[in-house]
PDB file of N, CA and C in Angstrom:
ATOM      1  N   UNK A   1      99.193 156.467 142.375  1.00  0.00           N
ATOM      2  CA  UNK A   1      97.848 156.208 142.844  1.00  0.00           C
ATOM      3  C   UNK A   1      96.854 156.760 141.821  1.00  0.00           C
ATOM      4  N   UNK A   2      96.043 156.396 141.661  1.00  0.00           N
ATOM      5  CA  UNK A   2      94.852 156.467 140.700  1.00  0.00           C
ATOM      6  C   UNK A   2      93.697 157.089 141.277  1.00  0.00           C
ATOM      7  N   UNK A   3      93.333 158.372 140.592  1.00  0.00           N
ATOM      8  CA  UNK A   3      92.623 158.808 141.142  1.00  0.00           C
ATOM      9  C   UNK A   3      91.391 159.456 140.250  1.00  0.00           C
ATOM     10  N   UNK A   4      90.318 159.358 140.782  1.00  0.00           N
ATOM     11  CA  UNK A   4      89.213 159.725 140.225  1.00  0.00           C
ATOM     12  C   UNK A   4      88.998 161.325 139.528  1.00  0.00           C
ATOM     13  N   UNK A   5      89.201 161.423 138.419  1.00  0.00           N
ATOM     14  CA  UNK A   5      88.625 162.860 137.846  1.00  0.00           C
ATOM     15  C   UNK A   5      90.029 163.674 137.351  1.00  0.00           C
ATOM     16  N   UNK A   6      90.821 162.590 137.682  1.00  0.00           N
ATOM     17  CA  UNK A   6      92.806 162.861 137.590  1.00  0.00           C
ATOM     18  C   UNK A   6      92.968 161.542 136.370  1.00  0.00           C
ATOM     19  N   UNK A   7      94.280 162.947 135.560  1.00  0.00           N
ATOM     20  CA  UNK A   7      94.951 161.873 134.375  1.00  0.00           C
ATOM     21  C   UNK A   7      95.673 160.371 135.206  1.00  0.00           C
ATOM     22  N   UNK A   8      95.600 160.017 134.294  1.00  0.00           N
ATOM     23  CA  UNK A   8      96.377 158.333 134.562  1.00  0.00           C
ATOM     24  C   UNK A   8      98.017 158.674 135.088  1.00  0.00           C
ATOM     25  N   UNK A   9      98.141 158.200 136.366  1.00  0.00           N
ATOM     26  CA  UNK A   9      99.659 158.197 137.092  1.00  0.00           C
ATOM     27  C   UNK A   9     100.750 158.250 136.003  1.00  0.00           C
ATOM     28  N   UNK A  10     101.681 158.718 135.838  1.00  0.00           N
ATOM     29  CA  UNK A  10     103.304 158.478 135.249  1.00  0.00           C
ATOM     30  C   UNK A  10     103.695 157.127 135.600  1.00  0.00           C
ATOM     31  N   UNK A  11     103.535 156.521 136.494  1.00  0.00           N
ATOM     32  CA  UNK A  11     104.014 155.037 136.543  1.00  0.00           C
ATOM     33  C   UNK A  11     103.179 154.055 135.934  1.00  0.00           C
ATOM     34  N   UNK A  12     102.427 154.230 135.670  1.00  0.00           N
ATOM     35  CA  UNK A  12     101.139 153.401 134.811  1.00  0.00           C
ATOM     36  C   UNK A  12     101.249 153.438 133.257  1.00  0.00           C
ATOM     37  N   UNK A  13     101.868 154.752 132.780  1.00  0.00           N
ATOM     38  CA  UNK A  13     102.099 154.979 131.251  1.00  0.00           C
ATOM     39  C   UNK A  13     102.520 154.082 130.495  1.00  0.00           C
ATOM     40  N   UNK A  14     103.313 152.905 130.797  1.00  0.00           N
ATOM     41  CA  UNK A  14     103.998 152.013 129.949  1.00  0.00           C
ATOM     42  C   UNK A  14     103.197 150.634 129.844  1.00  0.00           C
ATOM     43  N   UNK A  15     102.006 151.123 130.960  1.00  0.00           N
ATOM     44  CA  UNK A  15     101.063 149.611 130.927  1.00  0.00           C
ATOM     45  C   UNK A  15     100.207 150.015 129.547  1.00  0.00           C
ATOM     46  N   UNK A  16     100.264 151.094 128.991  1.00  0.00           N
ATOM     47  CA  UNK A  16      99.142 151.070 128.026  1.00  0.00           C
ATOM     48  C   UNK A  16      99.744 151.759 126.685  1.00  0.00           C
ATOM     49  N   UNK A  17      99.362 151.079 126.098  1.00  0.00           N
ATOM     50  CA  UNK A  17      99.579 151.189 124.304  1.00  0.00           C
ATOM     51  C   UNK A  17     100.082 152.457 123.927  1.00  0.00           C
ATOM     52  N   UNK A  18      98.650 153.035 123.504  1.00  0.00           N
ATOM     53  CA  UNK A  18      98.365 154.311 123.393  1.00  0.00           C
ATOM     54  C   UNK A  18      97.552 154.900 123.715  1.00  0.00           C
ATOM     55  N   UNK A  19      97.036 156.087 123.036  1.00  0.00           N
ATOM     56  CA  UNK A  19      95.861 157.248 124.203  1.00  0.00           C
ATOM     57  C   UNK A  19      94.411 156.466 124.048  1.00  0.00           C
ATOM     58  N   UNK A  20      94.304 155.744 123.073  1.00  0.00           N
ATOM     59  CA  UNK A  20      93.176 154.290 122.986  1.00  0.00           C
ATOM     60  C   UNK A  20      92.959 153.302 123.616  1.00  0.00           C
ATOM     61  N   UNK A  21      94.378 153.149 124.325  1.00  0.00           N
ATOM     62  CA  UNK A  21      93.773 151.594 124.885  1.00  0.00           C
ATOM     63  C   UNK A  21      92.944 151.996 126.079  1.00  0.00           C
ATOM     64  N   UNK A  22      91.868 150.700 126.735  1.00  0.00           N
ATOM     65  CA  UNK A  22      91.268 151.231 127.904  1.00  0.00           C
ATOM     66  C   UNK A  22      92.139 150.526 128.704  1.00  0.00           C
ATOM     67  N   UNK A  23      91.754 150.898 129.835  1.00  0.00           N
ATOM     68  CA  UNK A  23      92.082 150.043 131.537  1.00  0.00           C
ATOM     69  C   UNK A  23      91.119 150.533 132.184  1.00  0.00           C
ATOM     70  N   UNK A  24      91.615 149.259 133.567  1.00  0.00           N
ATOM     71  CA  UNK A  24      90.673 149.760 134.267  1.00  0.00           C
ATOM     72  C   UNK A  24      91.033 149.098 135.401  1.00  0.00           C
ATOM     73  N   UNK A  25      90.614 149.182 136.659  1.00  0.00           N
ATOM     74  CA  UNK A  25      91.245 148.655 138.304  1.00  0.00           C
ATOM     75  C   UNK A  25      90.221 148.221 138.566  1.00  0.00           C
ATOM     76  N   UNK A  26      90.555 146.729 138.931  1.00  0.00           N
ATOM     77  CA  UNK A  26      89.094 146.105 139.509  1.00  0.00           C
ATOM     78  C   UNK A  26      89.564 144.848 140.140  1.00  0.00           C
ATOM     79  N   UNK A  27      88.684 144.421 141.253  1.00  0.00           N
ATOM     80  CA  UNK A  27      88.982 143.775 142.170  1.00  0.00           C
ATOM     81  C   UNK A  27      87.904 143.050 142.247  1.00  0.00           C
ATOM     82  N   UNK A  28      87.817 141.560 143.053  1.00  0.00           N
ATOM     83  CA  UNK A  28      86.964 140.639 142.872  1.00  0.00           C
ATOM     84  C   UNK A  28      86.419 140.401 144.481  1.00  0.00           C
ATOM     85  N   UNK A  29      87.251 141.393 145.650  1.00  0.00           N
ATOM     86  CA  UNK A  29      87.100 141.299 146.919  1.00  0.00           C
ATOM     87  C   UNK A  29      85.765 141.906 147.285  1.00  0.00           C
ATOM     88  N   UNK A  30      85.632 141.209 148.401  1.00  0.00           N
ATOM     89  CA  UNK A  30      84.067 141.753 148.687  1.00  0.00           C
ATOM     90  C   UNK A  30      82.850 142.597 148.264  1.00  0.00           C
ATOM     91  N   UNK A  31      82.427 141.414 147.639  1.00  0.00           N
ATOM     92  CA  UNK A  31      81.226 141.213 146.459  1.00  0.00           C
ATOM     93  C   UNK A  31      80.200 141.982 147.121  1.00  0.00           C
ATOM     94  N   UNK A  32      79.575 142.825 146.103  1.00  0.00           N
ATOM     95  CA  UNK A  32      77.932 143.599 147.101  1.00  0.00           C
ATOM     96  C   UNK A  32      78.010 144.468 148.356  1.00  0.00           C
ATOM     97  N   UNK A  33      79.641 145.275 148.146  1.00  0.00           N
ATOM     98  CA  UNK A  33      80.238 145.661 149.042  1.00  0.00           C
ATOM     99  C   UNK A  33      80.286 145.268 150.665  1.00  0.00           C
ATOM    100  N   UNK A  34      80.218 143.526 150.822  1.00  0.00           N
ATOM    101  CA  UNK A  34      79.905 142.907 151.734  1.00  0.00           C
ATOM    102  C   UNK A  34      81.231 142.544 152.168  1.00  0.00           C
ATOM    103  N   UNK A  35      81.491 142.428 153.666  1.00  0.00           N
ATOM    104  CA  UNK A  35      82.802 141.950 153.833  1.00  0.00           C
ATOM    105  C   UNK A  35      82.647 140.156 153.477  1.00  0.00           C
ATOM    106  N   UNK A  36      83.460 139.920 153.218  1.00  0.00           N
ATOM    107  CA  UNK A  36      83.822 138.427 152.849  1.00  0.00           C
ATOM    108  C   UNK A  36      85.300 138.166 153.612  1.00  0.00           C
ATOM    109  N   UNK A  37      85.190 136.605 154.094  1.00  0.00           N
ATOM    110  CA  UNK A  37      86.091 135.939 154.438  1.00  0.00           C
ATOM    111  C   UNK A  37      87.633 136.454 153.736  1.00  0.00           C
ATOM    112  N   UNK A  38      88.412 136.701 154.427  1.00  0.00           N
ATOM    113  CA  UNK A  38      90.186 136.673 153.508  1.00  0.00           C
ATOM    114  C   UNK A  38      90.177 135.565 152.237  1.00  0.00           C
ATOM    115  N   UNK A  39      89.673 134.094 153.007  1.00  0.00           N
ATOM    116  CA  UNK A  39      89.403 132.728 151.937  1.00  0.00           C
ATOM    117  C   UNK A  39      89.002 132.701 151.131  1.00  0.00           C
ATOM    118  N   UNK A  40      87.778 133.393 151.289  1.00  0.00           N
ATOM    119  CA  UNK A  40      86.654 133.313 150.025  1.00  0.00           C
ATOM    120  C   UNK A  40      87.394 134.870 149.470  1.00  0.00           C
ATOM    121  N   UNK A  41      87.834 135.721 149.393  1.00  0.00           N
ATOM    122  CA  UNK A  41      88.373 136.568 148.943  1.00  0.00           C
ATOM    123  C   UNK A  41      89.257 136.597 147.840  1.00  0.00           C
ATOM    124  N   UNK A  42      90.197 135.822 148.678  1.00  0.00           N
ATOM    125  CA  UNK A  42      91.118 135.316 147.576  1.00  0.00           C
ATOM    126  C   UNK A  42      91.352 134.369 146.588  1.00  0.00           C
ATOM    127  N   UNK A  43      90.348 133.481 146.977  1.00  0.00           N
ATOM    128  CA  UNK A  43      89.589 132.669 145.807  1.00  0.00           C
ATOM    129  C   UNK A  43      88.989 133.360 144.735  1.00  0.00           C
ATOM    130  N   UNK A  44      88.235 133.992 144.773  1.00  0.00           N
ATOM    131  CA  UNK A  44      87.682 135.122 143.969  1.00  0.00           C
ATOM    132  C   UNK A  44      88.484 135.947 142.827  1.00  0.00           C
ATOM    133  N   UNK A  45      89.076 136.089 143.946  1.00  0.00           N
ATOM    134  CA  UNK A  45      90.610 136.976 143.028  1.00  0.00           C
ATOM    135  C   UNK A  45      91.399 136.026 141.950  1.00  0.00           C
ATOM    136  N   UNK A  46      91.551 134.875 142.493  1.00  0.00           N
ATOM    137  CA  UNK A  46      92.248 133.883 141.865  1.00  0.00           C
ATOM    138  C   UNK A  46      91.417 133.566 140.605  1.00  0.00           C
ATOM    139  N   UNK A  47      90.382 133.562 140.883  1.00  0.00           N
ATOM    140  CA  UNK A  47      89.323 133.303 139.551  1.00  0.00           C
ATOM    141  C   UNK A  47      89.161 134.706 138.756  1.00  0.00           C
ATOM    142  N   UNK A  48      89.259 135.747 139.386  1.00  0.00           N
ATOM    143  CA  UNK A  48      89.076 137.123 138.391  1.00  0.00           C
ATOM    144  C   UNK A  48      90.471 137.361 137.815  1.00  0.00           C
ATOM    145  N   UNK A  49      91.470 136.478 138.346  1.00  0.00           N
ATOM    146  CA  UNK A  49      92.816 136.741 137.492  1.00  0.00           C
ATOM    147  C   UNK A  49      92.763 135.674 136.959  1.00  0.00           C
ATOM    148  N   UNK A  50      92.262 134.752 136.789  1.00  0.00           N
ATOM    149  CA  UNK A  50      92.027 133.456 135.499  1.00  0.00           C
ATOM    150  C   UNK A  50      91.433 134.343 134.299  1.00  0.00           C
ATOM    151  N   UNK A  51      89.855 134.462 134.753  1.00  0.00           N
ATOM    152  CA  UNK A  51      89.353 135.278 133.842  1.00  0.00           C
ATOM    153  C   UNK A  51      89.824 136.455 132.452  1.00  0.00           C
ATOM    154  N   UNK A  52      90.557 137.257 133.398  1.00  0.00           N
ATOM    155  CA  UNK A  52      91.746 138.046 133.060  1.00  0.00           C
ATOM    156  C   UNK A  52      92.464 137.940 131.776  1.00  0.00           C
ATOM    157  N   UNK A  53      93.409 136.511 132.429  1.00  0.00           N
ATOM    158  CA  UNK A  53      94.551 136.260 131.817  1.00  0.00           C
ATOM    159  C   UNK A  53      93.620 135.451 129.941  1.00  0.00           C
ATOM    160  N   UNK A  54      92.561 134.577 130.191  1.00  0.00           N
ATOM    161  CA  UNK A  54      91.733 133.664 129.832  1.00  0.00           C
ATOM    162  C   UNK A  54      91.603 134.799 128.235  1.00  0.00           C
ATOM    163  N   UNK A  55      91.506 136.404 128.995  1.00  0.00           N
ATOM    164  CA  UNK A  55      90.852 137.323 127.495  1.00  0.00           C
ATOM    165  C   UNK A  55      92.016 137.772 127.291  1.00  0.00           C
ATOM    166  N   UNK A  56      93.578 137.799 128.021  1.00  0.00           N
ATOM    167  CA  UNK A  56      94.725 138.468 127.393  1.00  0.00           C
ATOM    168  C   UNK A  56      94.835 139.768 127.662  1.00  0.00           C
ATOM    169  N   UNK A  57      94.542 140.049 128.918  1.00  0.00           N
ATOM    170  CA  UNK A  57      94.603 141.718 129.233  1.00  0.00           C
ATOM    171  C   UNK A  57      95.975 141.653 130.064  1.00  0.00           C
ATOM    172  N   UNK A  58      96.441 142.350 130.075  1.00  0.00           N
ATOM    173  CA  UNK A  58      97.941 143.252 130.374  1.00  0.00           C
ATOM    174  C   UNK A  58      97.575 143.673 131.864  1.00  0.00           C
ATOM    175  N   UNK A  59      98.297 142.573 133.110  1.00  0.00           N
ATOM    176  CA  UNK A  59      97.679 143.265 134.209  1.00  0.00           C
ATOM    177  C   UNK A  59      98.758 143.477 135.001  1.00  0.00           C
ATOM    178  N   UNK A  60      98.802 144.566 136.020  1.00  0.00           N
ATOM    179  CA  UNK A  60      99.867 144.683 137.114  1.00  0.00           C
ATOM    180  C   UNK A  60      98.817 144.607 138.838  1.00  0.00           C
ATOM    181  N   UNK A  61      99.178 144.285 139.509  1.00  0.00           N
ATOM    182  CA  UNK A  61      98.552 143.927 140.832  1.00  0.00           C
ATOM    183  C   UNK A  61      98.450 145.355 141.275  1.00  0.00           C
ATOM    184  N   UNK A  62      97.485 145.754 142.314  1.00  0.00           N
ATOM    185  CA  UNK A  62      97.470 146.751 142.886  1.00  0.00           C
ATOM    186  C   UNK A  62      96.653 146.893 144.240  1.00  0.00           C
ATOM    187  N   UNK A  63      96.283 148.277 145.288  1.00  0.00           N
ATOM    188  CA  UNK A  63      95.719 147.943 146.209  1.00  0.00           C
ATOM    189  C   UNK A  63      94.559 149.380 146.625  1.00  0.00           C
ATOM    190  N   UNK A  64      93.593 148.810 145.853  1.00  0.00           N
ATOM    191  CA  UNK A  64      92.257 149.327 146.135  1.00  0.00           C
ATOM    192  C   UNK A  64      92.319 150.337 147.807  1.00  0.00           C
ATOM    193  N   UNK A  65      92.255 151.364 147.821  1.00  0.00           N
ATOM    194  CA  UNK A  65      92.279 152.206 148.903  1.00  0.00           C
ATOM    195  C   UNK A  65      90.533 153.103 148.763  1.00  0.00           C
ATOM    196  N   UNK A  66      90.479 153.478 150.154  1.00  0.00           N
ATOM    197  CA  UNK A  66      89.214 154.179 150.461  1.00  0.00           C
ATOM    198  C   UNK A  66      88.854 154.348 151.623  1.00  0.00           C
ATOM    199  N   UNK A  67      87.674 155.196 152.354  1.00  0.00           N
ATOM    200  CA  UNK A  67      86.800 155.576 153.275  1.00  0.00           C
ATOM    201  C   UNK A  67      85.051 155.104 152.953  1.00  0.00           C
ATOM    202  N   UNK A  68      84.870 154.299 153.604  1.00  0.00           N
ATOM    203  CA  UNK A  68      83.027 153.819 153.777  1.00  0.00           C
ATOM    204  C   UNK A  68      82.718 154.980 153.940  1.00  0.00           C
ATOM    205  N   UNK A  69      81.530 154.996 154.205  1.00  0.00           N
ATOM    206  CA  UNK A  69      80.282 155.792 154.719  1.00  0.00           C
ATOM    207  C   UNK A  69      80.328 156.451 155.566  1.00  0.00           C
ATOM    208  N   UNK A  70      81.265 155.647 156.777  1.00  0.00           N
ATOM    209  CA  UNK A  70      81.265 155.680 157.975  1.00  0.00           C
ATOM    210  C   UNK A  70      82.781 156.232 158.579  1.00  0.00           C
ATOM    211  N   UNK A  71      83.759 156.997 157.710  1.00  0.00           N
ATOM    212  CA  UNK A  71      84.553 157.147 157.408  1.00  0.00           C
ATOM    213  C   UNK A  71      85.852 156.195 157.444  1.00  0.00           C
ATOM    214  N   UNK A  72      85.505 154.734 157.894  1.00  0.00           N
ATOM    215  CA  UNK A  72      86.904 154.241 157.971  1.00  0.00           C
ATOM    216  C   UNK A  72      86.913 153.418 157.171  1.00  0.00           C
ATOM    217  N   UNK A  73      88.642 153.675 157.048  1.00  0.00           N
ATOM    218  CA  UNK A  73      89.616 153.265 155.629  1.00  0.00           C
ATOM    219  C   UNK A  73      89.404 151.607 155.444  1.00  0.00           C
ATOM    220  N   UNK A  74      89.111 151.533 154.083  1.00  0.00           N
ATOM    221  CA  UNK A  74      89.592 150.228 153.438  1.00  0.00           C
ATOM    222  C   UNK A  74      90.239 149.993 153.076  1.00  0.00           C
ATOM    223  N   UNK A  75      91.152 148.960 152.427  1.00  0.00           N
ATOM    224  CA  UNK A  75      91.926 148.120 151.558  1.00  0.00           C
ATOM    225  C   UNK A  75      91.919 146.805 151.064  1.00  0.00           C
ATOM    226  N   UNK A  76      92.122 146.898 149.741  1.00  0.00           N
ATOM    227  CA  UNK A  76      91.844 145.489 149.011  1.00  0.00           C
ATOM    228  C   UNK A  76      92.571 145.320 147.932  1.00  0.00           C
ATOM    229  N   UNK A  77      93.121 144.058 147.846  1.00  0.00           N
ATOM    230  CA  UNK A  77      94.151 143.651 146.598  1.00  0.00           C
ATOM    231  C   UNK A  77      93.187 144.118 145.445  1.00  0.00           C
ATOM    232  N   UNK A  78      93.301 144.779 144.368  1.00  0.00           N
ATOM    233  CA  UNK A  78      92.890 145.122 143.062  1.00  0.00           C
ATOM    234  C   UNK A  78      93.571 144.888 141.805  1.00  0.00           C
ATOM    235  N   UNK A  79      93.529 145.040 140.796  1.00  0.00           N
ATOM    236  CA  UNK A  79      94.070 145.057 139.481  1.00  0.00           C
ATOM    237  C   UNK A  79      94.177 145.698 138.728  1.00  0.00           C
ATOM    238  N   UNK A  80      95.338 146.764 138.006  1.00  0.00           N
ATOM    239  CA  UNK A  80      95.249 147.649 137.097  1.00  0.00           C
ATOM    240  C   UNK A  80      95.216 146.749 135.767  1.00  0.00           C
ATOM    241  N   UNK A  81      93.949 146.829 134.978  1.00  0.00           N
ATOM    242  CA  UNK A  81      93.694 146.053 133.877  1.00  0.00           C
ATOM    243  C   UNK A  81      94.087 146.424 132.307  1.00  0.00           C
ATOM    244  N   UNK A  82      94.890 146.310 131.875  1.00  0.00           N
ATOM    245  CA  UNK A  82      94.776 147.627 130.218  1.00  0.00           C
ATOM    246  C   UNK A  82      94.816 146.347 128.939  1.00  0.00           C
ATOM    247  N   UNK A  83      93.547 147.032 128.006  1.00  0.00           N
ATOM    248  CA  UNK A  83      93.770 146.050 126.870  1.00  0.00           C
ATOM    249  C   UNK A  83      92.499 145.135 127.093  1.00  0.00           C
ATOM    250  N   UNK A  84      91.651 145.712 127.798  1.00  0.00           N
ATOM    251  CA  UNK A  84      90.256 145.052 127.697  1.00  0.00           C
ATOM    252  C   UNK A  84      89.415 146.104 127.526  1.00  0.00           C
ATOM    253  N   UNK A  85      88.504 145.982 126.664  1.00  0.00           N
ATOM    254  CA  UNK A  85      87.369 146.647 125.716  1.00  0.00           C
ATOM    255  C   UNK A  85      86.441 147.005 127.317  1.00  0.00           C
ATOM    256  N   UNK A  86      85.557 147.958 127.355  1.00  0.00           N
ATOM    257  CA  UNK A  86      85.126 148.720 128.627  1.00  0.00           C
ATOM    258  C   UNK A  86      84.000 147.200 128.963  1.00  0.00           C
ATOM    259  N   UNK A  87      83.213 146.596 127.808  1.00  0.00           N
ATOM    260  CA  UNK A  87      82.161 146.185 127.939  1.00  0.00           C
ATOM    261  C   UNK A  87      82.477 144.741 128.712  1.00  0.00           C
ATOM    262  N   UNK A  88      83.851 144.073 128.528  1.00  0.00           N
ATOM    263  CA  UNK A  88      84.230 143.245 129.174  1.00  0.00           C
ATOM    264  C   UNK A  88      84.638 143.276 130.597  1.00  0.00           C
ATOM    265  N   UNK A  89      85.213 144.462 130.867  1.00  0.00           N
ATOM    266  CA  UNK A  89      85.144 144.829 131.863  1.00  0.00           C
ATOM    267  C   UNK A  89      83.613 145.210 133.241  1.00  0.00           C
ATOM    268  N   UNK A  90      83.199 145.600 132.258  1.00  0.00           N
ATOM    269  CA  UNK A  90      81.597 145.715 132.903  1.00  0.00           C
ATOM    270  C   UNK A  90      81.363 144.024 133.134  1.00  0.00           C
ATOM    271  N   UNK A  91      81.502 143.273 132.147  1.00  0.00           N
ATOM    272  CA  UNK A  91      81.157 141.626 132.411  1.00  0.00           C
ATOM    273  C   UNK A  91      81.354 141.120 133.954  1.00  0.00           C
ATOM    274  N   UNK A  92      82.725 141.784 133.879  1.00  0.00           N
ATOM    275  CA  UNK A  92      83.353 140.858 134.922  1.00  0.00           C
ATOM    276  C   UNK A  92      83.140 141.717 136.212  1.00  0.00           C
ATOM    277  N   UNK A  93      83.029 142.596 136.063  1.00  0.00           N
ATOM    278  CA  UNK A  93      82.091 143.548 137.796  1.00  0.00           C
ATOM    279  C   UNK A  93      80.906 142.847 138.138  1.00  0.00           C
ATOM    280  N   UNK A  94      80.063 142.816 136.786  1.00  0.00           N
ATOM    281  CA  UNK A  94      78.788 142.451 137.043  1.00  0.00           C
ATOM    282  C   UNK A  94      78.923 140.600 137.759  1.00  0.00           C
ATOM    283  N   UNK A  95      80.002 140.106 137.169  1.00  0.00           N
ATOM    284  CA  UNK A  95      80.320 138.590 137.228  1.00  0.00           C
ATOM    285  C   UNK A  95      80.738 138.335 138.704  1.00  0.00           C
ATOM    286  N   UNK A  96      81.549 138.832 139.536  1.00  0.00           N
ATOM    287  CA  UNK A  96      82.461 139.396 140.638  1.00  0.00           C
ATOM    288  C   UNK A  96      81.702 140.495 141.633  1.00  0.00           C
ATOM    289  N   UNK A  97      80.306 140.711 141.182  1.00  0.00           N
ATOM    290  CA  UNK A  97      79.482 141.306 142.158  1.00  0.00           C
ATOM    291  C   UNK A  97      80.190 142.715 142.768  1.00  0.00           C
ATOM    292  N   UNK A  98      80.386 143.510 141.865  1.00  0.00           N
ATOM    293  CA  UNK A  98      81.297 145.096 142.341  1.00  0.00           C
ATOM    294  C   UNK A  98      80.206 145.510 141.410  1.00  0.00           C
ATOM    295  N   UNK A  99      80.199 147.057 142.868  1.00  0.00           N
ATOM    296  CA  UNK A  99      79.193 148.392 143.024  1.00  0.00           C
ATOM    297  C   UNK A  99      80.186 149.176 141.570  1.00  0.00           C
ATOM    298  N   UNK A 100      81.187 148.869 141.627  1.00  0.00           N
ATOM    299  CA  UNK A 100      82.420 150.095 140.649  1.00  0.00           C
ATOM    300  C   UNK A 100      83.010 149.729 140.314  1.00  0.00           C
ATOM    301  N   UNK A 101      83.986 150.223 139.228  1.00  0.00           N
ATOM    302  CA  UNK A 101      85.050 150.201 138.893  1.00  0.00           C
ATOM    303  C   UNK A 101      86.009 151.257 138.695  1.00  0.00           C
ATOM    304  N   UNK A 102      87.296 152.019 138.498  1.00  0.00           N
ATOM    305  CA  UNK A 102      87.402 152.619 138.246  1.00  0.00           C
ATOM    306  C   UNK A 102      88.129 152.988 136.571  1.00  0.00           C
ATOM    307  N   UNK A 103      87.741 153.528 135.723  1.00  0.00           N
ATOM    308  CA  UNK A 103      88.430 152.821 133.952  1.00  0.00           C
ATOM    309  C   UNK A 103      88.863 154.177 133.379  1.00  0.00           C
ATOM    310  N   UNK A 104      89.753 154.159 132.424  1.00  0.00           N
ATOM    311  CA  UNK A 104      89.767 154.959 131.501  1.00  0.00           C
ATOM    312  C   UNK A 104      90.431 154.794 130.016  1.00  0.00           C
ATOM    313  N   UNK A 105      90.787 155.597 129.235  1.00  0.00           N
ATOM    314  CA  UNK A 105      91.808 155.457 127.846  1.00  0.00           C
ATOM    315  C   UNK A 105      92.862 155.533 128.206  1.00  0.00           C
ATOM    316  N   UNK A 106      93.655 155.250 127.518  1.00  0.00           N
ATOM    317  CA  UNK A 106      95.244 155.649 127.596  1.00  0.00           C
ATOM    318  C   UNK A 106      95.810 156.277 128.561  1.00  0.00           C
ATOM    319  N   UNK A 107      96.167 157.875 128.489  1.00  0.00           N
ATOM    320  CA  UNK A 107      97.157 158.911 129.531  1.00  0.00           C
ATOM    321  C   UNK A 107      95.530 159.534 130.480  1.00  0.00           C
ATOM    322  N   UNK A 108      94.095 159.447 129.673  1.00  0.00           N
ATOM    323  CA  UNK A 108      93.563 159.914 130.223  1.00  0.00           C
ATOM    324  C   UNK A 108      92.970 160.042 131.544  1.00  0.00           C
ATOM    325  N   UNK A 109      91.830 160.596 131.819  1.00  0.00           N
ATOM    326  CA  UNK A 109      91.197 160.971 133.226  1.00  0.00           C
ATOM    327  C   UNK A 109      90.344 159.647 133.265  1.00  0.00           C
ATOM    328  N   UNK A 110      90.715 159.327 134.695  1.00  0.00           N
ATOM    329  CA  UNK A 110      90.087 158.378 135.887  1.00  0.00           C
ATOM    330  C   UNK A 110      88.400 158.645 135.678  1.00  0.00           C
ATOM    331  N   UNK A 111      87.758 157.603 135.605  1.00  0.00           N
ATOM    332  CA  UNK A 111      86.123 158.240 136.030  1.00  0.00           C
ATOM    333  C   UNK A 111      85.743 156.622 136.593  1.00  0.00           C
ATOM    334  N   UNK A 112      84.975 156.896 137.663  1.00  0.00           N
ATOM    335  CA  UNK A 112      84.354 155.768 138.429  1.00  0.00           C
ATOM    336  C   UNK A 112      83.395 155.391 137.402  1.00  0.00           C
ATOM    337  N   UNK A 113      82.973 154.259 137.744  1.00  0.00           N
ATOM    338  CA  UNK A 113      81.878 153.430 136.502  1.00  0.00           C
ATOM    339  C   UNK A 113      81.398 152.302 137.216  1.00  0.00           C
ATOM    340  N   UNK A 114      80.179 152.228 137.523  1.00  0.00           N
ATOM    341  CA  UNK A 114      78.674 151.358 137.923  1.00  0.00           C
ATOM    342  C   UNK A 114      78.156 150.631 136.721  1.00  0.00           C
ATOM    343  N   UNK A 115      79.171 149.461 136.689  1.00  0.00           N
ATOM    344  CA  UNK A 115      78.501 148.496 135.041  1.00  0.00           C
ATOM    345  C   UNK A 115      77.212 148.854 135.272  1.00  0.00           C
ATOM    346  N   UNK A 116      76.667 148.549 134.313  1.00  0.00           N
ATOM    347  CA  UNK A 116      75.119 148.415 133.675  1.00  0.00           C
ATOM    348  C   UNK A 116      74.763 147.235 133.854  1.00  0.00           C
ATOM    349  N   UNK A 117      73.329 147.100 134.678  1.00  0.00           N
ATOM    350  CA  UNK A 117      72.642 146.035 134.641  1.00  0.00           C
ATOM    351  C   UNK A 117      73.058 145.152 133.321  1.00  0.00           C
ATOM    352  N   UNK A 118      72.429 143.424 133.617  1.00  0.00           N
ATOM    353  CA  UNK A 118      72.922 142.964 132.817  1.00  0.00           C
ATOM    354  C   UNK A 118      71.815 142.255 132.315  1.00  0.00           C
ATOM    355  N   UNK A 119      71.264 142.790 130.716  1.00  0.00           N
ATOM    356  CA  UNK A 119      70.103 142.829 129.790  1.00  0.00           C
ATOM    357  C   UNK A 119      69.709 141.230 129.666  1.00  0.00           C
ATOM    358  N   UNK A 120      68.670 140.815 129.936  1.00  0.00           N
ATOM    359  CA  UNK A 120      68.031 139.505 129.957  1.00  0.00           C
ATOM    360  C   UNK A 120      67.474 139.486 128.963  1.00  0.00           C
ATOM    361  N   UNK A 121      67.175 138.790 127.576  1.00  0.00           N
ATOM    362  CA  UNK A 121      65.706 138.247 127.396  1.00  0.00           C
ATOM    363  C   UNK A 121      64.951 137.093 127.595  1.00  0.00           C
ATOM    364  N   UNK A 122      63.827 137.542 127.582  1.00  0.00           N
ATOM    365  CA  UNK A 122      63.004 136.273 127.956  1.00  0.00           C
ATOM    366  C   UNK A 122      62.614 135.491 126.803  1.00  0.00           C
TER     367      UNK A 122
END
């Protein structure tokens, strides 16, 4: 399990290169932290694992765990991602409508991450 502010799991070690490559877990399920249909859910997903595959990132399936606000537990199909550059990753949160992600380097420490607005010009 992957955890925030904690090195990268022992079972995850062989998804990534070396202490360089990034990853990152991200999921395409309920956008704007809104519940969405199972349907429209997994459609979503189906398109954020097109996307995915489309840039050549190295993925294993996984399952997004947590507590709301309100303390009760979530779950959601997610993706451990490795071998995509951080900024692409930000793309596709921002693309897929997610509050977070969670990313890091190689063996290293977990840190949550809130892509960055996404810069317009006029």
């Amino acid at each position: 399990m992957i955890r925030i502010g904690e090195p990268l799991p022992p079972g995850l070690h062989g998804c990534v290169k070396d202490n360089r490559t990034p990853w990152g877990f991200i999921t395409a399920w309920n956008p704007s932290a809104q519940q969405s249909s199972r349907a429209r859910n997994r459609e979503r997903q189906r398109e954020l694992l097109a996307a995915l595959r489309e840039r050549g990132a190295r993925l294993c399936p996984g399952m997004g765990v947590g507590a709301n606000d309100g303390g009760n537990a979530w779950r959601e199909p997610s993706l451990f991602v490795a071998g995509l550059d951080f900024d692409s990753m930000d793309e596709l949160a921002r693309r897929f409508e997610q509050a977070a992600i969670v990313r890091g380097l190689g063996r290293g420490t977990a840190e949550l991450r809130e892509p960055a607005p996404e810069i317009r010009s006029h």
